[in-house]
C-alpha atoms as a PDB file:
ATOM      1  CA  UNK A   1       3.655   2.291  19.094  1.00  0.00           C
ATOM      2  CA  UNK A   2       6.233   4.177  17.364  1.00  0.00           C
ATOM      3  CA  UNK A   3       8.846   2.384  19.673  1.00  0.00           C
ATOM      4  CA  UNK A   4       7.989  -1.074  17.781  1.00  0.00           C
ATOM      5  CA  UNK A   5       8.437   1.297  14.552  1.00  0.00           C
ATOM      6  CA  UNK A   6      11.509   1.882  14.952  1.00  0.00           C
ATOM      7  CA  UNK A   7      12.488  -1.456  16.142  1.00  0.00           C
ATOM      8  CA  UNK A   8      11.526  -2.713  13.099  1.00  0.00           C
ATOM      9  CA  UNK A   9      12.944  -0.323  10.999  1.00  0.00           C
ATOM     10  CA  UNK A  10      16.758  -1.219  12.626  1.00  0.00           C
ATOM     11  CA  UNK A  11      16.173  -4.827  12.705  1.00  0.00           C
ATOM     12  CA  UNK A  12      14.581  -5.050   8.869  1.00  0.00           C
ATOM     13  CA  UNK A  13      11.839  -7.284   9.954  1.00  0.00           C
ATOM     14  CA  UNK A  14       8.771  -4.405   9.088  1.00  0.00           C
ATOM     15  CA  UNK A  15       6.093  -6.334  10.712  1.00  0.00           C
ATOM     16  CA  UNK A  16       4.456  -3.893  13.366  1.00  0.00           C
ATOM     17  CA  UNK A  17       1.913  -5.517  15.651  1.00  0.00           C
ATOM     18  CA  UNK A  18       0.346  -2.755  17.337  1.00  0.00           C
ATOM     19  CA  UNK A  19      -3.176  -2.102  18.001  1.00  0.00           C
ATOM     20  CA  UNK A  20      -4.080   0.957  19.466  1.00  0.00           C
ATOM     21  CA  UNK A  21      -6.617   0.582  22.112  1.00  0.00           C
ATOM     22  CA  UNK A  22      -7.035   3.766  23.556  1.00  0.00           C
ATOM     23  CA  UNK A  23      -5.261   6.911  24.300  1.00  0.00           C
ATOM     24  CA  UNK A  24      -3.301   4.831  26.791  1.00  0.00           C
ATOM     25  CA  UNK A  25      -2.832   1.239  25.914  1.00  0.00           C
ATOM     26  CA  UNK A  26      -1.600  -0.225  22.928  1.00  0.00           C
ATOM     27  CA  UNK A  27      -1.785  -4.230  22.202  1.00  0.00           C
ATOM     28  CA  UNK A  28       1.284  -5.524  21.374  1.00  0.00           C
ATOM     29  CA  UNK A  29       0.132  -8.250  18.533  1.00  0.00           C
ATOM     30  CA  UNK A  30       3.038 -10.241  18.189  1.00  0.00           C
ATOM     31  CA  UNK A  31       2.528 -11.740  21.623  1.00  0.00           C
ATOM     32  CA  UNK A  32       0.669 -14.696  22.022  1.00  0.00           C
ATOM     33  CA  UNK A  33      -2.478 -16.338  20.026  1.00  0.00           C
ATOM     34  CA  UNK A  34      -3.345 -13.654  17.541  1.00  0.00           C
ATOM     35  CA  UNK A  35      -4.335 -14.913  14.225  1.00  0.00           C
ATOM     36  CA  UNK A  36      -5.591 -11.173  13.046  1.00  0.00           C
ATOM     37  CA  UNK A  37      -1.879 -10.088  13.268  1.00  0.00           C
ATOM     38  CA  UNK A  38      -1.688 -11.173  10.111  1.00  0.00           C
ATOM     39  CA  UNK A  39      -4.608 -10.053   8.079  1.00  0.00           C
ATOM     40  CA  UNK A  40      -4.009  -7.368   5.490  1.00  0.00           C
ATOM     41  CA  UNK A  41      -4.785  -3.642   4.996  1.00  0.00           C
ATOM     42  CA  UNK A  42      -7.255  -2.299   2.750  1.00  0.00           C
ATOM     43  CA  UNK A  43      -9.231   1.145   2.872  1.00  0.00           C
ATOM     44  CA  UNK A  44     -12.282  -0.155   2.071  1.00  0.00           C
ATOM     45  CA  UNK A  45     -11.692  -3.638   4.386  1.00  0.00           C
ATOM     46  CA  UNK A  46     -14.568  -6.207   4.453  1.00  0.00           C
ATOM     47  CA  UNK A  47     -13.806  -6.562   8.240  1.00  0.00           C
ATOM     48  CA  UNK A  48     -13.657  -4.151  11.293  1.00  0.00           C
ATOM     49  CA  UNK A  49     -11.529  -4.195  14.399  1.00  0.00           C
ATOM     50  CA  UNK A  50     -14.177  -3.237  17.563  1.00  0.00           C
ATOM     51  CA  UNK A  51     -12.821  -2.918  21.086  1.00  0.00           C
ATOM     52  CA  UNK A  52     -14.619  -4.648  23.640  1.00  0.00           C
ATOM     53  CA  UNK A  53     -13.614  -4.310  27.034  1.00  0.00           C
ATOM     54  CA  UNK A  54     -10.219  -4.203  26.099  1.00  0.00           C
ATOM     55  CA  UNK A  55     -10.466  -7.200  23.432  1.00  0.00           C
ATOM     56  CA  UNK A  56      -9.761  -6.671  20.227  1.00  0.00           C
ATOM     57  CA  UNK A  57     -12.590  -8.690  17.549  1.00  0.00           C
ATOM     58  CA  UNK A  58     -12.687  -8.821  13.970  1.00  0.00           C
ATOM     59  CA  UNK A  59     -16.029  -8.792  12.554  1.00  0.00           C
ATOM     60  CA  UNK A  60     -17.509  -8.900   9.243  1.00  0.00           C
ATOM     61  CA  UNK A  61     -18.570  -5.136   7.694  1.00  0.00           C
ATOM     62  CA  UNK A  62     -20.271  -6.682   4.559  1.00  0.00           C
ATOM     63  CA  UNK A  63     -20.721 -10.117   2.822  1.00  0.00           C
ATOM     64  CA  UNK A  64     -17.942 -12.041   2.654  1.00  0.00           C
ATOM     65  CA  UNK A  65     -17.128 -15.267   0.488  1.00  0.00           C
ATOM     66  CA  UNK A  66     -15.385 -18.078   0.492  1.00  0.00           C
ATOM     67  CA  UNK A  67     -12.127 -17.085  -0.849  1.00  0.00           C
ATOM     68  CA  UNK A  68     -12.009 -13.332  -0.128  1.00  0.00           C
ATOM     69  CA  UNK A  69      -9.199 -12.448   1.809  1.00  0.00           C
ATOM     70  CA  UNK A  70     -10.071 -11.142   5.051  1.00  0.00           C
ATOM     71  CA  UNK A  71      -8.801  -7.454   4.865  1.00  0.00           C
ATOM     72  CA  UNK A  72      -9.619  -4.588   7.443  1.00  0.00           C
ATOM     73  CA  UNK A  73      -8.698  -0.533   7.422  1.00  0.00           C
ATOM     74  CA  UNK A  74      -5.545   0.082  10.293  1.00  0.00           C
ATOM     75  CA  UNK A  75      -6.850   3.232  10.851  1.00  0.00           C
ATOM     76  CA  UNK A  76      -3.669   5.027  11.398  1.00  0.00           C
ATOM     77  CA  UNK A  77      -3.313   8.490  12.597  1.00  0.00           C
ATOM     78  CA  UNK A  78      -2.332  10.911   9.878  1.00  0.00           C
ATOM     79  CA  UNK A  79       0.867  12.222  11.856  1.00  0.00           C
ATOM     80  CA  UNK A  80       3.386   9.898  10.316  1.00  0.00           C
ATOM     81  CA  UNK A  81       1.347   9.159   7.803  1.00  0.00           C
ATOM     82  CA  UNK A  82       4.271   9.428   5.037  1.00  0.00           C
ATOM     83  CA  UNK A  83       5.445   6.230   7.089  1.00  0.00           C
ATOM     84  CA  UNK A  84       2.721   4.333   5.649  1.00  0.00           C
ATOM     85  CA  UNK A  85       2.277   3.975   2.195  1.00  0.00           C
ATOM     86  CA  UNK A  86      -0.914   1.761   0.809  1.00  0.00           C
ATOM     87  CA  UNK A  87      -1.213  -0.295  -2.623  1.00  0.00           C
ATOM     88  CA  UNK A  88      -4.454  -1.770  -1.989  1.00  0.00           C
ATOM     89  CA  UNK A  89      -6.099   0.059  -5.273  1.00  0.00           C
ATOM     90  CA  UNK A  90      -9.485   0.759  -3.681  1.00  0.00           C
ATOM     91  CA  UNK A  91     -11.356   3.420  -4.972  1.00  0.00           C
ATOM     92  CA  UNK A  92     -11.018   4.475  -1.236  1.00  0.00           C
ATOM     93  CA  UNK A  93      -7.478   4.478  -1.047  1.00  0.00           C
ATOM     94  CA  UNK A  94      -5.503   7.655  -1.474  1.00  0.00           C
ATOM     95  CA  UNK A  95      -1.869   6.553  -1.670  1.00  0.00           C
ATOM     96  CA  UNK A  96      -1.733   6.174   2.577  1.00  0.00           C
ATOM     97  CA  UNK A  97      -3.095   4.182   5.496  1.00  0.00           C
ATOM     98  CA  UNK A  98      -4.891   7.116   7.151  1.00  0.00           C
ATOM     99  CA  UNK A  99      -8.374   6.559   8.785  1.00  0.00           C
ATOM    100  CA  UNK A 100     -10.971   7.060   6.827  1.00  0.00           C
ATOM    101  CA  UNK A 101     -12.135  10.562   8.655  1.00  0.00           C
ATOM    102  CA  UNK A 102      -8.668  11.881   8.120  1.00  0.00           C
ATOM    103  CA  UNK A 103      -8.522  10.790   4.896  1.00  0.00           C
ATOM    104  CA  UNK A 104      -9.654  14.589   3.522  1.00  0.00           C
ATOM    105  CA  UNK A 105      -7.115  16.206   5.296  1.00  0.00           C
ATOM    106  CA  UNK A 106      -4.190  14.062   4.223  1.00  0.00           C
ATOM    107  CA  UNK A 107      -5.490  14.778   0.479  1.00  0.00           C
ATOM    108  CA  UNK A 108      -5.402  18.491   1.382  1.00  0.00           C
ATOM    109  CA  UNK A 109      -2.381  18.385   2.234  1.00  0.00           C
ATOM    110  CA  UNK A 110      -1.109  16.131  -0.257  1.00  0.00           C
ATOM    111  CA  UNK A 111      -3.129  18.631  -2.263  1.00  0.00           C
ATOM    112  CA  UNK A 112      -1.194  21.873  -1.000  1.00  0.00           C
ATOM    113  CA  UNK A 113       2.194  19.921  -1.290  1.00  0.00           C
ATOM    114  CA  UNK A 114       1.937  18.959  -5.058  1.00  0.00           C
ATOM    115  CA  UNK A 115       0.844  22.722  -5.284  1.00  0.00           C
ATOM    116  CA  UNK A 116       4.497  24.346  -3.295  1.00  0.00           C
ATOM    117  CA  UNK A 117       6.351  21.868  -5.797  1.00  0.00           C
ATOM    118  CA  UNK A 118       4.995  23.393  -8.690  1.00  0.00           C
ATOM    119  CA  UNK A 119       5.093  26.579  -8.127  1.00  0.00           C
ATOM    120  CA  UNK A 120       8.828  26.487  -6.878  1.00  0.00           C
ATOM    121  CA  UNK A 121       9.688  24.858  -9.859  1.00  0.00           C
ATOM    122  CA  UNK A 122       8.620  28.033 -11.880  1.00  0.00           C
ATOM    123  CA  UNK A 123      11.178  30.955 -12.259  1.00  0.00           C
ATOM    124  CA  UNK A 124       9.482  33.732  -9.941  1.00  0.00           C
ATOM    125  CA  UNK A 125       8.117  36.308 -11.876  1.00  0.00           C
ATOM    126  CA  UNK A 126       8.184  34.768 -14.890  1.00  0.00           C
ATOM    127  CA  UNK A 127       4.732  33.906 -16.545  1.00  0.00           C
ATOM    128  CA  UNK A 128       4.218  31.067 -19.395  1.00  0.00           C
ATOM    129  CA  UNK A 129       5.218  32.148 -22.932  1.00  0.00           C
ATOM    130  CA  UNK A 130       2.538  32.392 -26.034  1.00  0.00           C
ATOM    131  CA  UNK A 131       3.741  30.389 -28.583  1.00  0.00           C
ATOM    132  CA  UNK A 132       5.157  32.826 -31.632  1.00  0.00           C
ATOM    133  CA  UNK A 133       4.314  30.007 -33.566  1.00  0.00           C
ATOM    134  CA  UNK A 134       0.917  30.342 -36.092  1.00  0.00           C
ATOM    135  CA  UNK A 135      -1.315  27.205 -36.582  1.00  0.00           C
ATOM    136  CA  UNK A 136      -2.706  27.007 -39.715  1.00  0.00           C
ATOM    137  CA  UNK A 137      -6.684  26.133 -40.199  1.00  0.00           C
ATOM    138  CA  UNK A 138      -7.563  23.057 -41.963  1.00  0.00           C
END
């Protein structure tokens, strides 16, 4: 998968196809009759992607009507996950395309990050300063 990546990294086009199957196989979406190749990502989709016997289907995970976009959660391993920004604006979503049972790690570590940043910012040693300035009481 991370071959078509970076294939469409160099060439621009961004679109990457690739549904993982297994620990093995991969399905290259852009090849052949694939309409769900072009359904969007959300974190809290209203469809779900189940493998059977090696087909991919796209079923419905809660009432859907007519109008809604069809959206579904990639799933995407947290490794690269910095690779994979989300705007969908869920109350789900936390910044990333991450499946949802790595989602808690990825905010730990988003968590732990923010955290270093600060903290390096801060002359070492050096603790925050009282105001010598007096308030007065109304």
């Amino acid at each position: 998968a991370l071959e078509w990546e970076e294939e469409a990294r160099k060439t621009g086009d961004g679109l990457v196809y690739i549904f993982e199957l297994d620990d093995e196989w991969d399905l290259d979406g852009r090849e052949g009759d694939n309409p769900a190749r072009y359904m969007n990502h959300s974190c809290d989709g209203n469809c779900e992607a189940i493998n059977y016997d090696g087909e991919i289907w796209i079923t419905a995970r809660k009432n859907i009507t007519k109008g809604d976009e069809l959206v579904y959660d990639y799933g995407y391993d947290m490794e690269h996950f910095l690779d994979h920004p989300c705007h969908c604006g869920t109350d789900n979503c936390i910044g990333y395309i991450v499946r949802e049972d790595q989602r808690h790690k990825v905010m730990k570590l988003l968590r732990k990050k923010k955290k270093n940043k600060k903290s390096s910012t801060k002359p070492k040693g050096e603790k925050g300063k009282k105001s010598d300035k007096k308030k007065k009481k109304k």
